[in-house]
N, C-alpha and C. Protein backbone atom coordinates (compact mmCIF):
# COMPACT_ATOMS: atom_id res chain seq x y z
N UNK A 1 164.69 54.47 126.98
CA UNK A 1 163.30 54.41 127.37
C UNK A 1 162.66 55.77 127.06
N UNK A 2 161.78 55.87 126.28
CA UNK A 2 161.04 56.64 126.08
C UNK A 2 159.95 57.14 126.88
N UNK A 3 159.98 58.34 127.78
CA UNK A 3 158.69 58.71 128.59
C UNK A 3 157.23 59.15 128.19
N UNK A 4 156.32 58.63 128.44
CA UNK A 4 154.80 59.25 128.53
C UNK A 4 154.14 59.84 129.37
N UNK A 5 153.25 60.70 128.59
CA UNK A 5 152.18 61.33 129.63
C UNK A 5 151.18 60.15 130.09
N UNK A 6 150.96 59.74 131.18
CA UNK A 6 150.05 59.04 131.17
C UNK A 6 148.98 59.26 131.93
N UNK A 7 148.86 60.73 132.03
CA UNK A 7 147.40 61.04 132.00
C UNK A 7 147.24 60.86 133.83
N UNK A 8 147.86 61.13 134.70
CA UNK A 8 147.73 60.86 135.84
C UNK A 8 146.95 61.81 136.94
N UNK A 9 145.89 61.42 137.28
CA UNK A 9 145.21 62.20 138.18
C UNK A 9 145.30 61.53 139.57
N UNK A 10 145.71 62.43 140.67
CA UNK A 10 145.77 62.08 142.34
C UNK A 10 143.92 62.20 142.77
N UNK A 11 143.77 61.25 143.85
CA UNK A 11 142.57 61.74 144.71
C UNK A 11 143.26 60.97 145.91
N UNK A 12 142.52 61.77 146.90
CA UNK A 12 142.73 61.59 148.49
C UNK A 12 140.87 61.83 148.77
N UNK A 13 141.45 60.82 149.91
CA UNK A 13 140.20 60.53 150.67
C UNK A 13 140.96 60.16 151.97
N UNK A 14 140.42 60.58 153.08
CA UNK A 14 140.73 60.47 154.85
C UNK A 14 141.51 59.04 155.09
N UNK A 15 143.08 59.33 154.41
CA UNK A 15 143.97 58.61 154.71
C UNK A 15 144.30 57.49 153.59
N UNK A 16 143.19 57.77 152.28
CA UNK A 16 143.28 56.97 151.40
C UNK A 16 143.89 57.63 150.27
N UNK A 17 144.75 56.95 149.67
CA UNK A 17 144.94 57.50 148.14
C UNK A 17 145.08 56.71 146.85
N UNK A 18 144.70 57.73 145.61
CA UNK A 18 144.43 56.33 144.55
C UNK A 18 145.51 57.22 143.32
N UNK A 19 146.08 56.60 142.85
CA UNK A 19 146.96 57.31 141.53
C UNK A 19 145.94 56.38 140.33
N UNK A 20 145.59 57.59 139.63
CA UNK A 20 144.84 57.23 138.49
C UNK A 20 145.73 57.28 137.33
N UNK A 21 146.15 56.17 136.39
CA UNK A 21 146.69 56.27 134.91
C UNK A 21 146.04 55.90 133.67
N UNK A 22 146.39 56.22 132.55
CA UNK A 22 145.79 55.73 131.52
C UNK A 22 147.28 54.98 130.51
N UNK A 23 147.32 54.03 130.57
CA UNK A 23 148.43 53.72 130.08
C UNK A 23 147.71 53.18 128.57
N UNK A 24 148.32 53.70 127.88
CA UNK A 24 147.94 53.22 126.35
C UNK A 24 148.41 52.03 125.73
N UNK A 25 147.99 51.25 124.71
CA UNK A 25 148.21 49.94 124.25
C UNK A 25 149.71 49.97 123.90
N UNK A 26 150.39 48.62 124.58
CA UNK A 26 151.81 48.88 123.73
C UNK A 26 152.84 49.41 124.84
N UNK A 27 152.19 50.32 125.97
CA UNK A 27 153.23 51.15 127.38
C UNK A 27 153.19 50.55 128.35
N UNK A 28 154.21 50.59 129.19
CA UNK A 28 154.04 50.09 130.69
C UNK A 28 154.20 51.16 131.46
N UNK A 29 154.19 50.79 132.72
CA UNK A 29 154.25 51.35 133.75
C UNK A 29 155.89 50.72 134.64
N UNK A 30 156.71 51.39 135.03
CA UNK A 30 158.25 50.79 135.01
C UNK A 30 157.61 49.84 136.47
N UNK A 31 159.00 49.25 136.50
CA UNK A 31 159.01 47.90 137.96
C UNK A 31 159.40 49.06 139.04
N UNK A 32 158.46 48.84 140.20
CA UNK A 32 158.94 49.43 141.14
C UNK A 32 158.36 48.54 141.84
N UNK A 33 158.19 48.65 143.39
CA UNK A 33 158.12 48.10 145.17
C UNK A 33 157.29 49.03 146.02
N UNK A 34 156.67 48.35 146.93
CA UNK A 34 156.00 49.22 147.80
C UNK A 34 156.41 48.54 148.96
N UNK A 35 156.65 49.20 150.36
CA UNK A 35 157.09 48.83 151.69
C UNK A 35 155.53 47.97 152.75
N UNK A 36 154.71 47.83 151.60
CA UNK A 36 153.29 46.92 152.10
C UNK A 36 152.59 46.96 151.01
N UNK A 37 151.66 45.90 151.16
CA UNK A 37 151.17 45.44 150.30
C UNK A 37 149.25 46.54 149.78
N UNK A 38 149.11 46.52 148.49
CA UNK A 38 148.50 47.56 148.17
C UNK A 38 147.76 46.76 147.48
N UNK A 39 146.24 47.77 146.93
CA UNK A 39 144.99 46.91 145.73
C UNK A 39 145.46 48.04 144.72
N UNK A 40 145.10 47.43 143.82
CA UNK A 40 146.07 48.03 142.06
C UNK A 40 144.34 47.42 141.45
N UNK A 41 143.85 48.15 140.50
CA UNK A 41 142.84 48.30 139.39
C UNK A 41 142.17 48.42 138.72
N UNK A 42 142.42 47.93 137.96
CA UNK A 42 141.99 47.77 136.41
C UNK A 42 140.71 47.97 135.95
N UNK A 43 140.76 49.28 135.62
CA UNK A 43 139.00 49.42 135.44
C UNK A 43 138.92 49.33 134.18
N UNK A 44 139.70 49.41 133.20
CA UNK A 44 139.09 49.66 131.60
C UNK A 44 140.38 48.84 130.64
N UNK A 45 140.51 48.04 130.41
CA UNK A 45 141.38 47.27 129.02
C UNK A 45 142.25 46.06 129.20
N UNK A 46 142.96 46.07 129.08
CA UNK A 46 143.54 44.29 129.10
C UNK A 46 145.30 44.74 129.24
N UNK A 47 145.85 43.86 130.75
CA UNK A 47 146.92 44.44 130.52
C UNK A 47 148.03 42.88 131.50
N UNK A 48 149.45 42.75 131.20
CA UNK A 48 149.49 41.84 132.01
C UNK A 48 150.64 42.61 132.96
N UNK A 49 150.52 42.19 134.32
CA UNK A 49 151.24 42.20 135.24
C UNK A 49 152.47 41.60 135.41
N UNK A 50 153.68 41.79 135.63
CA UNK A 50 154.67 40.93 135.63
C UNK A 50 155.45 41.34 137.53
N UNK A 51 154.94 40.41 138.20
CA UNK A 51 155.43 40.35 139.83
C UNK A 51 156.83 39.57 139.92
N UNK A 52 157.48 39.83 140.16
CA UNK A 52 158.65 39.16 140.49
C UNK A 52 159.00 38.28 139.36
N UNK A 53 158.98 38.78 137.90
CA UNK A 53 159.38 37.59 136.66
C UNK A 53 158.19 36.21 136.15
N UNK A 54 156.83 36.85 137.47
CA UNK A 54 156.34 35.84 136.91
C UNK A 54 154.34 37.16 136.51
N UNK A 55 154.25 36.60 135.23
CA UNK A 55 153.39 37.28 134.20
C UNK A 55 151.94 36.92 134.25
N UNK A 56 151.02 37.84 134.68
CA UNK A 56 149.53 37.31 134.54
C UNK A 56 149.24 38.39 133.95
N UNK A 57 147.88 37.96 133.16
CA UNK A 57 147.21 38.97 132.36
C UNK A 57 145.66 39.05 133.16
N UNK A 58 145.21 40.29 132.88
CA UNK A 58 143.70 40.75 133.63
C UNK A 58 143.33 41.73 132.63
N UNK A 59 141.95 41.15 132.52
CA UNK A 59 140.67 41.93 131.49
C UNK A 59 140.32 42.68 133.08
N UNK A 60 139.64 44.18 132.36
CA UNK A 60 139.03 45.00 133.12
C UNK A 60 137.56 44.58 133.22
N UNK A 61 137.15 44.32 134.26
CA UNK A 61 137.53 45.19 135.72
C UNK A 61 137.84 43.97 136.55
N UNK A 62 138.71 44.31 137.25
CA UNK A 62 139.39 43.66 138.39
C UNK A 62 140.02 44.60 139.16
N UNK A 63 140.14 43.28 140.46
CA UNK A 63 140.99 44.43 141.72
C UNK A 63 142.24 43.04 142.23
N UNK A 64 143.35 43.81 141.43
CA UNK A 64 144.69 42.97 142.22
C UNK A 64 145.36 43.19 143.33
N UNK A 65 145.64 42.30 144.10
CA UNK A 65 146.62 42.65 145.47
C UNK A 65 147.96 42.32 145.14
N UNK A 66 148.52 43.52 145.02
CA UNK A 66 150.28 43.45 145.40
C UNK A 66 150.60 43.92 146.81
N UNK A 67 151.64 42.99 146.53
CA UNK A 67 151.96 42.37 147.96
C UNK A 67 153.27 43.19 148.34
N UNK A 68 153.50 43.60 149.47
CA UNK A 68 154.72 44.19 150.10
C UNK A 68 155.97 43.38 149.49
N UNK A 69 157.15 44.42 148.86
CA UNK A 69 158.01 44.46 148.41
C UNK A 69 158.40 43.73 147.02
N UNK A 70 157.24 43.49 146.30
CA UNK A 70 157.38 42.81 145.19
C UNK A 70 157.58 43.74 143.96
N UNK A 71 158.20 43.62 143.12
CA UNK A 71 158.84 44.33 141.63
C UNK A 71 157.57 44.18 141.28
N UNK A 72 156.78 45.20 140.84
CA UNK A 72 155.83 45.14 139.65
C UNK A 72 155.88 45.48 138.60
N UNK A 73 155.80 45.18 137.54
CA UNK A 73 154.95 46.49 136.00
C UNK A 73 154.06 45.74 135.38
N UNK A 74 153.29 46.96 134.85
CA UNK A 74 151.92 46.63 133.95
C UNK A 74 152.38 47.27 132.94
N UNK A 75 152.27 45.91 132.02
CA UNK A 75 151.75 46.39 130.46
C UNK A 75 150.96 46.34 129.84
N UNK A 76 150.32 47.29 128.90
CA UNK A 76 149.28 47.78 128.38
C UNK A 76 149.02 46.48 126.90
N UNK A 77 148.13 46.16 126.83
CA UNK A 77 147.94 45.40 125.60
C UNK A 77 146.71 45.57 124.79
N UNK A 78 146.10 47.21 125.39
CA UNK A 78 145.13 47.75 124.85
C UNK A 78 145.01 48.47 125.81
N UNK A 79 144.28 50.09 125.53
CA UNK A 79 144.18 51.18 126.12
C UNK A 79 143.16 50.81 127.39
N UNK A 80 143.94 51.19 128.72
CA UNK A 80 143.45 51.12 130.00
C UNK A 80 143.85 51.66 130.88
N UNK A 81 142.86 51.45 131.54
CA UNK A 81 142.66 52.64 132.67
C UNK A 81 143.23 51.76 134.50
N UNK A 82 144.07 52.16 135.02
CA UNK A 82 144.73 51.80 135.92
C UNK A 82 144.77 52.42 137.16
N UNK A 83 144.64 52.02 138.51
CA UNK A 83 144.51 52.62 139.58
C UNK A 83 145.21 51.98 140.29
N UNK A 84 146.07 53.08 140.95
CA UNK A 84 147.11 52.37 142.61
C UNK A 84 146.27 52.89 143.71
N UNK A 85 146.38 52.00 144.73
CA UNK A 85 145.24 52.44 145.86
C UNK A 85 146.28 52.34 147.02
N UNK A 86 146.31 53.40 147.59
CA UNK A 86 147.26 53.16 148.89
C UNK A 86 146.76 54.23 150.42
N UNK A 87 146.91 53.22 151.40
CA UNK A 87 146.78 53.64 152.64
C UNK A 87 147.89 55.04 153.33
N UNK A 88 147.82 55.99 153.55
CA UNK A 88 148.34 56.92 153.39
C UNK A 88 147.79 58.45 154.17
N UNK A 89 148.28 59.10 154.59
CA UNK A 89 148.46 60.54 154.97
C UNK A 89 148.68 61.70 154.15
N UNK A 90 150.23 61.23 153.85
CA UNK A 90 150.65 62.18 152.77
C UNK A 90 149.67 62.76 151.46
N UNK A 91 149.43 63.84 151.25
CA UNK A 91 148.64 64.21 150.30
C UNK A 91 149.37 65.65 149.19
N UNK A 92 150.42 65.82 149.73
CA UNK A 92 151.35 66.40 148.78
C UNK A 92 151.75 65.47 147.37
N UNK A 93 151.37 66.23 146.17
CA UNK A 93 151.71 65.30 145.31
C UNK A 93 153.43 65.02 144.43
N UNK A 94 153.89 66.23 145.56
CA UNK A 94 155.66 66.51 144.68
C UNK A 94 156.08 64.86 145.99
N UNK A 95 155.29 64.25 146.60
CA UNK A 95 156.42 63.53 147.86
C UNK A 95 155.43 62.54 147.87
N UNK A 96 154.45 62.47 147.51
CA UNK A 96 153.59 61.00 147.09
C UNK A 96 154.61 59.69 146.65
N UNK A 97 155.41 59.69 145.78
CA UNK A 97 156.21 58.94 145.02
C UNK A 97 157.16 58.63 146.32
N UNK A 98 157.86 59.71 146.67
CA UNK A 98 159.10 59.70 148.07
C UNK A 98 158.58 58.47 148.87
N UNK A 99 157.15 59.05 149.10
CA UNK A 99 156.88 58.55 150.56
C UNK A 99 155.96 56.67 150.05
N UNK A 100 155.80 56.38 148.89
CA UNK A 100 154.85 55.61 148.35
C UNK A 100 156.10 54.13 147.84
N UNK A 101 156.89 54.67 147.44
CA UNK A 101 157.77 53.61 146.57
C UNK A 101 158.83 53.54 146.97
N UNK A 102 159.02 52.26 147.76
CA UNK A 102 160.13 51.22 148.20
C UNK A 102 161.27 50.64 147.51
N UNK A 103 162.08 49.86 147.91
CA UNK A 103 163.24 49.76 146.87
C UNK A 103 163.45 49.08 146.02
């Protein structure tokens, strides 16, 4: 597996946090889990989701709900712009990931 920059900017807001990516046409974002369920999106390009083995695709703009403990990844099928939105405290960005992603 080959790694990318994908361009990731943090913002916090009073208990809120959003991971901003730009995943380019062609990249994903790997399968991971969250310990509750979160809004994920899609502000800019066309990309499909694959939840638990099963695959939907979303044109930008949309707002998806993933759901507590489900495998996700997004793949890119044209350059877009991607947002994780999560309920949260933590605002350290070395323990964001620690404290954000489930098993």
């Amino acid at each position: 597996m080959i790694e990318i920059d994908l361009g990731v900017i943090h913002h916090f807001s009073s208990g809120l946090y959003a991971k901003q990516m730009m995943l380019p046409a062609d990249h994903f974002a790997v399968s991971h889990a969250h310990t509750y369920d979160h809004l994920s999106i899609l502000a800019k390009g066309r990309v499909t989701v694959e939840i638990q083995g099963v695959e939907t695709e979303y044109t930008a703009p949309t707002c998806i709900n993933i759901l507590a403990g489900k495998h996700h990844k997004i793949t890119a099928h044209e350059d877009s712009a991607w947002f994780c939105i999560h309920a949260t405290d933590e605002t350290d960005i070395s323990k964001i990931d620690e404290v954000l992603i489930g098993g």
